[in-house]
Protein backbone atom coordinates (compact mmCIF):
# COMPACT_ATOMS: atom_id res chain seq x y z
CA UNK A 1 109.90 160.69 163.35
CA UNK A 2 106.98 158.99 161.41
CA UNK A 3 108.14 156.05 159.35
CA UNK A 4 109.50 157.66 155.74
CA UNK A 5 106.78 155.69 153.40
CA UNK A 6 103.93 157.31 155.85
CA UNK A 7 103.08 160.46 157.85
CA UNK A 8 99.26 162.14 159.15
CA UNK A 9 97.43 164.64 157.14
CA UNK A 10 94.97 166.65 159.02
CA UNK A 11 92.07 166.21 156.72
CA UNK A 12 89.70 168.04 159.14
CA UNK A 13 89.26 169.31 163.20
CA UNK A 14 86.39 170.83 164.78
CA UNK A 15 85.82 171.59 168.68
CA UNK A 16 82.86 173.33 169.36
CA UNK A 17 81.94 174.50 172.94
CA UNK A 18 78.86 173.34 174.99
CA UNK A 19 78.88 176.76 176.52
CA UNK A 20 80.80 179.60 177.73
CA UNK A 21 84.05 177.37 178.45
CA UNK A 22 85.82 175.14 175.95
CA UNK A 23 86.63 172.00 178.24
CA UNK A 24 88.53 169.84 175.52
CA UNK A 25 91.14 170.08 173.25
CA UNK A 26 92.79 169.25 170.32
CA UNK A 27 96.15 169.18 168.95
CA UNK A 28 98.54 167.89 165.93
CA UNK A 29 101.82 167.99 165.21
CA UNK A 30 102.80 165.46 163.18
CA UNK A 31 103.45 162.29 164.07
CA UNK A 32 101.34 163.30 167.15
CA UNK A 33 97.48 163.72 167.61
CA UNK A 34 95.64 163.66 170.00
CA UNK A 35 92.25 165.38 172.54
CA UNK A 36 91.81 166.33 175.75
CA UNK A 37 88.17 166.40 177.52
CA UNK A 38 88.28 168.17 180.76
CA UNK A 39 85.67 166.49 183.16
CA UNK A 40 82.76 168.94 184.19
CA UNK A 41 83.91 170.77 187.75
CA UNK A 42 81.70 169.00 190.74
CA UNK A 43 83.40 172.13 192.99
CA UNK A 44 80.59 175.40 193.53
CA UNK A 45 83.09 177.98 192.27
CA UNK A 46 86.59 176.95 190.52
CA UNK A 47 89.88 176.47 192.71
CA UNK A 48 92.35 177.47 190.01
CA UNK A 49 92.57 180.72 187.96
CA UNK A 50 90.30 179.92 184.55
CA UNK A 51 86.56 179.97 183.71
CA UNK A 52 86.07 176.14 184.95
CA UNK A 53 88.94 174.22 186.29
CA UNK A 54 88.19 171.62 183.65
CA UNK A 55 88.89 174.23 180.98
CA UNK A 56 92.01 175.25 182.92
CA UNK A 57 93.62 172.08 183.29
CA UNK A 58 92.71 170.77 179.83
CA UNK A 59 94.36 173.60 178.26
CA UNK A 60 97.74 172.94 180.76
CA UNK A 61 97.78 169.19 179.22
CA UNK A 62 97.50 170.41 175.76
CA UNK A 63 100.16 173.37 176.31
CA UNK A 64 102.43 170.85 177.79
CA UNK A 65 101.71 168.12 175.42
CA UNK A 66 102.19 170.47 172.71
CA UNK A 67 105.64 171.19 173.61
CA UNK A 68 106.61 167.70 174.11
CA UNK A 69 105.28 166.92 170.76
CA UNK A 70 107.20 169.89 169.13
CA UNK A 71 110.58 169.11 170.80
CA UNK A 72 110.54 165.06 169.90
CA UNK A 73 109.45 165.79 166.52
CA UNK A 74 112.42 168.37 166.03
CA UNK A 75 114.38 165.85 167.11
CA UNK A 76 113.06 162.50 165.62
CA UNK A 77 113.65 159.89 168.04
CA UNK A 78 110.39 158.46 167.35
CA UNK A 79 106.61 158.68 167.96
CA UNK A 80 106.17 156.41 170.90
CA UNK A 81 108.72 158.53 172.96
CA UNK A 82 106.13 161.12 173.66
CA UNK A 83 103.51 158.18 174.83
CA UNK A 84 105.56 156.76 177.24
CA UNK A 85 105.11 157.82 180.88
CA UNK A 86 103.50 160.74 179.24
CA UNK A 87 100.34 160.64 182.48
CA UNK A 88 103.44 160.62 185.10
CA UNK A 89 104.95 163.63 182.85
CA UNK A 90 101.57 165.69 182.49
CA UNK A 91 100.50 165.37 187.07
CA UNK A 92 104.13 166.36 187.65
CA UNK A 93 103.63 169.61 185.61
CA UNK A 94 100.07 170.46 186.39
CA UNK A 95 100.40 169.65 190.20
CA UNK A 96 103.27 172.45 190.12
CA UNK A 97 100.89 175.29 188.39
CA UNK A 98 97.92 174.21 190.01
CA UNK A 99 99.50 174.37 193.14
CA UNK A 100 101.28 177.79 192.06
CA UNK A 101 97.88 179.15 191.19
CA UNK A 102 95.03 177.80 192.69
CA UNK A 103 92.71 179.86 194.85
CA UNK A 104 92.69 177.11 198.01
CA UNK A 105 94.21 173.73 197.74
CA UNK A 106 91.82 170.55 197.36
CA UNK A 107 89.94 169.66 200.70
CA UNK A 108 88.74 166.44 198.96
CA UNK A 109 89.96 164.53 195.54
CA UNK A 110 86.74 164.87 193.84
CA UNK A 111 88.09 168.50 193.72
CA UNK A 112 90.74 167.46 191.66
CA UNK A 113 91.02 169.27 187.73
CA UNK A 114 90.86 165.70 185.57
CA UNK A 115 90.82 164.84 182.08
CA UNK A 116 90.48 161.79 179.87
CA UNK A 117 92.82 161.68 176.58
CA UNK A 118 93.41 159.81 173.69
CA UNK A 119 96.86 160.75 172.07
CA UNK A 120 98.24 158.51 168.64
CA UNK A 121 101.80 158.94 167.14
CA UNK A 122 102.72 157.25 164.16
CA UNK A 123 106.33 155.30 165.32
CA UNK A 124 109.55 155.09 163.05
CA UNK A 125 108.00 151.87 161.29
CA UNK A 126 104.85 152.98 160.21
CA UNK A 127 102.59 152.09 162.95
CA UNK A 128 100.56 153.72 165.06
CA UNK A 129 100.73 153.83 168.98
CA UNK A 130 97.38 154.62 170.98
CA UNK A 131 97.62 155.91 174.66
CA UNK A 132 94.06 155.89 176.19
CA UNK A 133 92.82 156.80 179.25
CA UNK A 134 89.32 157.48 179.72
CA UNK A 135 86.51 157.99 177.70
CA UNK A 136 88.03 159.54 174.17
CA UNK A 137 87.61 157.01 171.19
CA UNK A 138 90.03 156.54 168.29
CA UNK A 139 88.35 155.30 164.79
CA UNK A 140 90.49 153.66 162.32
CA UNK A 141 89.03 152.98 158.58
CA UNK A 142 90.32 150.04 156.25
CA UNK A 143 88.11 150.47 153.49
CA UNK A 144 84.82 149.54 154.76
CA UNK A 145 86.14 147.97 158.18
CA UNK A 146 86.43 150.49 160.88
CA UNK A 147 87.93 149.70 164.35
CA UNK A 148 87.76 151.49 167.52
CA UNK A 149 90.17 151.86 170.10
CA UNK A 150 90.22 153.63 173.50
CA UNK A 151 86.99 154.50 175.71
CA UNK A 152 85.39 150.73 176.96
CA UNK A 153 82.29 150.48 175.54
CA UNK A 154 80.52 149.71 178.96
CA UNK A 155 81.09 153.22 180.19
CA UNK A 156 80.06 155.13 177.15
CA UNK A 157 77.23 157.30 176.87
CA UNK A 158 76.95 158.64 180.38
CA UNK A 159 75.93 154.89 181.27
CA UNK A 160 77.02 155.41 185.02
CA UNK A 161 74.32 158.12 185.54
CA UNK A 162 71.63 157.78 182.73
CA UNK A 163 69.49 155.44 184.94
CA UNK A 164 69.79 157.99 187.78
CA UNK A 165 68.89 160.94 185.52
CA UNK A 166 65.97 158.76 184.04
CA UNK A 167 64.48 158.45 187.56
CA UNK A 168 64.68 161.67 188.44
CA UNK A 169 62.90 162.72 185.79
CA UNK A 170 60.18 160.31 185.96
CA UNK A 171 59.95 161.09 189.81
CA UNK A 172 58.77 165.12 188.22
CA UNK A 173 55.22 166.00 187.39
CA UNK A 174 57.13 166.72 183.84
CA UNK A 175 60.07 166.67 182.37
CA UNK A 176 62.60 169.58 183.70
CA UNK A 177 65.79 171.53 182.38
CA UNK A 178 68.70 169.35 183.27
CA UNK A 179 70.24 172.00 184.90
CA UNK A 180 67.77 171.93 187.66
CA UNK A 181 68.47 167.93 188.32
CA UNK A 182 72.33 168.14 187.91
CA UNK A 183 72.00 168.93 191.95
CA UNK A 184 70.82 165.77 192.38
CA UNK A 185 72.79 164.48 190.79
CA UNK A 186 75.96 165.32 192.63
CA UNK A 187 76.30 162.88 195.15
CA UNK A 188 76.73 160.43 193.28
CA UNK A 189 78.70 162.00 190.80
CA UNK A 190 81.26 163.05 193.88
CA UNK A 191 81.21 159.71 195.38
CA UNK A 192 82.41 158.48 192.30
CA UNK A 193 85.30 161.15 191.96
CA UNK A 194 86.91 160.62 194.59
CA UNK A 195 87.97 157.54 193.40
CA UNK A 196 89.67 158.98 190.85
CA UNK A 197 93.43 157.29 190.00
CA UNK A 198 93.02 154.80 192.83
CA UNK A 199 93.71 151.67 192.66
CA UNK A 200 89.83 150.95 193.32
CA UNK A 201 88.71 153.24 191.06
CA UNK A 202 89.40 154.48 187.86
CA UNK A 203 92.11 156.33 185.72
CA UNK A 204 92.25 159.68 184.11
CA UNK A 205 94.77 162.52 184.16
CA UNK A 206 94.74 164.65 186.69
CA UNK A 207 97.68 166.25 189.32
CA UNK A 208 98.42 163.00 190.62
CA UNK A 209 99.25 160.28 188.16
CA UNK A 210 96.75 157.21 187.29
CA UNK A 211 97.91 153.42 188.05
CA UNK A 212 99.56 152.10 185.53
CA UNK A 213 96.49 149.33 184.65
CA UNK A 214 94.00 152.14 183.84
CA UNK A 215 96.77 153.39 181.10
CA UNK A 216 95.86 151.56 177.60
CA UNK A 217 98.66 151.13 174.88
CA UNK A 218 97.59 149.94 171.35
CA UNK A 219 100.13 149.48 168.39
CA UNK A 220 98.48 148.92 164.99
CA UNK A 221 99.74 148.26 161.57
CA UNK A 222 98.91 151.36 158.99
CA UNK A 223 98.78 152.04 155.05
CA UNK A 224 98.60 154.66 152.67
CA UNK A 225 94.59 155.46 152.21
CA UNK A 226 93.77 154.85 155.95
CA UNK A 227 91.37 157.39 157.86
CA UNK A 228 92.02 157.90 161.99
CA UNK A 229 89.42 159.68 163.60
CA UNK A 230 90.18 160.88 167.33
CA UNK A 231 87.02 162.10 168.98
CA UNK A 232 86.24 163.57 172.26
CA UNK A 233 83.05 161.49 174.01
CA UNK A 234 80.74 164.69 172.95
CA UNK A 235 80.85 163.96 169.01
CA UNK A 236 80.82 160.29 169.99
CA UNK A 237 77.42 161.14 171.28
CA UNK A 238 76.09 160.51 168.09
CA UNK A 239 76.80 156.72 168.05
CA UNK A 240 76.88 155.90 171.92
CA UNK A 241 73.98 158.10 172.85
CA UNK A 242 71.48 159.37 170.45
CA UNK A 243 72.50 156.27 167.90
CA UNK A 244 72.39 158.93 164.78
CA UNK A 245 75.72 156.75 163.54
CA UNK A 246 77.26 153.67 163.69
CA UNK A 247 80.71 153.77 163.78
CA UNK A 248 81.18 153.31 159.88
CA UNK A 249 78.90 156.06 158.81
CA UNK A 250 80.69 158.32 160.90
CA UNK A 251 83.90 157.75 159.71
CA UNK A 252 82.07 158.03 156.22
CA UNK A 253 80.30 161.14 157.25
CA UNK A 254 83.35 162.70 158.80
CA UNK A 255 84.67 162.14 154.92
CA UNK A 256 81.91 163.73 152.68
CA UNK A 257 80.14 166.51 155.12
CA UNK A 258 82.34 167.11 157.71
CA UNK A 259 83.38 167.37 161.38
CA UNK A 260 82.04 170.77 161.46
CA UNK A 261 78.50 168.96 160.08
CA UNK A 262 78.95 166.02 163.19
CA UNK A 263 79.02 168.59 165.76
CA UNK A 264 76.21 170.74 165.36
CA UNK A 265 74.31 167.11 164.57
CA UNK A 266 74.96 165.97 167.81
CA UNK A 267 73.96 169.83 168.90
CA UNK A 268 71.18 169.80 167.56
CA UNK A 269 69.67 166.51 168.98
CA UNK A 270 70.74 167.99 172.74
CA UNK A 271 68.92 171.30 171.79
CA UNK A 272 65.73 168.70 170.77
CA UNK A 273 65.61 166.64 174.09
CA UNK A 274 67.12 169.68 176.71
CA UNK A 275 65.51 167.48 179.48
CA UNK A 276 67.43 164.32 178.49
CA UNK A 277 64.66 162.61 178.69
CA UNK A 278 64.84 160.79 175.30
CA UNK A 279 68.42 160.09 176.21
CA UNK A 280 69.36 160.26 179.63
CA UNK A 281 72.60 162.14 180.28
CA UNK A 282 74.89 163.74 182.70
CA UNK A 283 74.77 167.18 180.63
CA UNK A 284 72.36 168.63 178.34
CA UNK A 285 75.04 169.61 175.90
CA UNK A 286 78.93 168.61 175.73
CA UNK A 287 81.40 169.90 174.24
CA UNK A 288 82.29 168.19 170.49
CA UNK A 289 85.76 167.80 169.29
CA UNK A 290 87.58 166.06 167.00
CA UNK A 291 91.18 165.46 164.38
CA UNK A 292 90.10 163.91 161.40
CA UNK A 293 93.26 162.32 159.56
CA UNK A 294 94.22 160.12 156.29
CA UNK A 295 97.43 158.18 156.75
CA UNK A 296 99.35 158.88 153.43
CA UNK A 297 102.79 158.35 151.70
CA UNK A 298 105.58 160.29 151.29
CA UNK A 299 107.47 163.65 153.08
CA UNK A 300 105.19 166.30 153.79
């Protein structure tokens, strides 16, 4: 159970879709919070039984997170319990009811259902524990210092592809729709896939379980009057793409106007550039979610 001085309050939450499929989630149950972003399907039609596989499987880590999170906070051993081997815990699950339910099995591991998370627990002394994998961010405000944890700041921002979609663009007699140069885009985004949770590669959840040197683990010291935010790479658009924010006004924007507010910001710049020409990305849109949460005193 969170230490007794200090527990979360859920101050705010948004996640607003990118389209017809919801590919992240959130979820709190205090001492636990954390979000889920399913990574965009590279397969032509989905293997398993929802809209997009990425919607599928992100809604199979949150509905098994969920009831880890309920179970150790009935029983208050302590926040970091659910953190620990928690990506082993979540491919052992989902390979089961994937497997169970899936149209035809994977010919290739860029056909893997994947996800990146960021899940935070407050521990049985007051601080909080950070598990990270992927690119999910966690914002912590002291005052007027704000530190972030999780998603490496060299892969933000659809860095991998933005010079490729840049080219392609340029290579047009004018800008286009990027829907019509996401094909070209797919060898390389497969290419890169497949190396998902190898050693060689890189680390996210998925039905088999990352190495353990892609996991992060992060244990801070918290007080009363501290503000997390845990963010899903589409509202951190705003300060790793379109620069809108620095870190600090969007923790102080998340305060006074809103997560609701942050999202349709950040929609509203991908409705203004739908080529992603002014800022070259993977996706026109993205799906924006985010827990916003004050660290206070005292039993709920």
């Amino acid at each position: 159970m969170p230490h007794p001085a200090l527990r979360f309050a859920l101050r705010d939450a948004v996640s607003l879709a990118s389209g017809a499929a919801n590919e992240d989630r959130i979820g709190f149950c205090d001492p636990f919070a954390w979000v889920i972003d399913g990574a965009t399907d590279l397969v032509d039609a989905p293997l398993g039984p929802g809209p997009t596989d990425a919607a599928w499987f992100a809604a199979a880590v949150d509905q098994h997170i969920t009831g880890l999170a309920a179970g150790i906070a009935r029983d208050k051993p302590g926040g970091s319990t659910l953190l620990d081997r928690l990506p082993e815990s979540v491919a052992t699950a989902t390979a089961s009811e994937f497997a169970r339910r899936q149209k035809r099995p994977p010919a290739e591991r860029w056909e893997y259902p994947s996800a990146t998370l960021l899940a935070a627990a407050l521990d049985t002394t007051g601080a909080l524990e950070v598990l990270s994998l992927g690119d999910c961010t966690l914002l912590i405000a002291r005052g007027r210092h704000v530190e972030r944890l999780g998603a490496d700041a060299a892969d933000v921002g659809d860095r991998a592809v933005a010079a490729d979609v840049a080219a392609l663009q340029r290579a047009r007699p004018m800008p286009q729709a990027a829907s019509t140069i996401r094909p070209d885009l797919m060898p390389s985004l497969r290419a890169r896939r497949a190396h998902l949770n190898t050693e060689t590669g890189y680390g996210v959840l998925s039905i088999v379980p990352p190495p353990p040197r892609f996991v992060e683990r992060k244990r801070l010291a918290l007080k009363a009057g501290d503000f997390v935010l845990v963010a899903s790479d589409g509202l951190m658009r705003l300060v790793d793409v379109y620069r809108a924010h620095s870190a600090g006004s969007l923790m102080d924007a998340a305060r006074s106007r809103g997560l609701a507010f942050l999202a349709m910001e950040a929609r509203a710049i991908e409705e203004a550039d739908a080529t992603c020409s002014a800022y070259p990305r993977a996706k026109a849109r993205d799906d924006a979610s985010g827990l916003f949460l004050e660290i206070v005193a005292g039993a709920a």
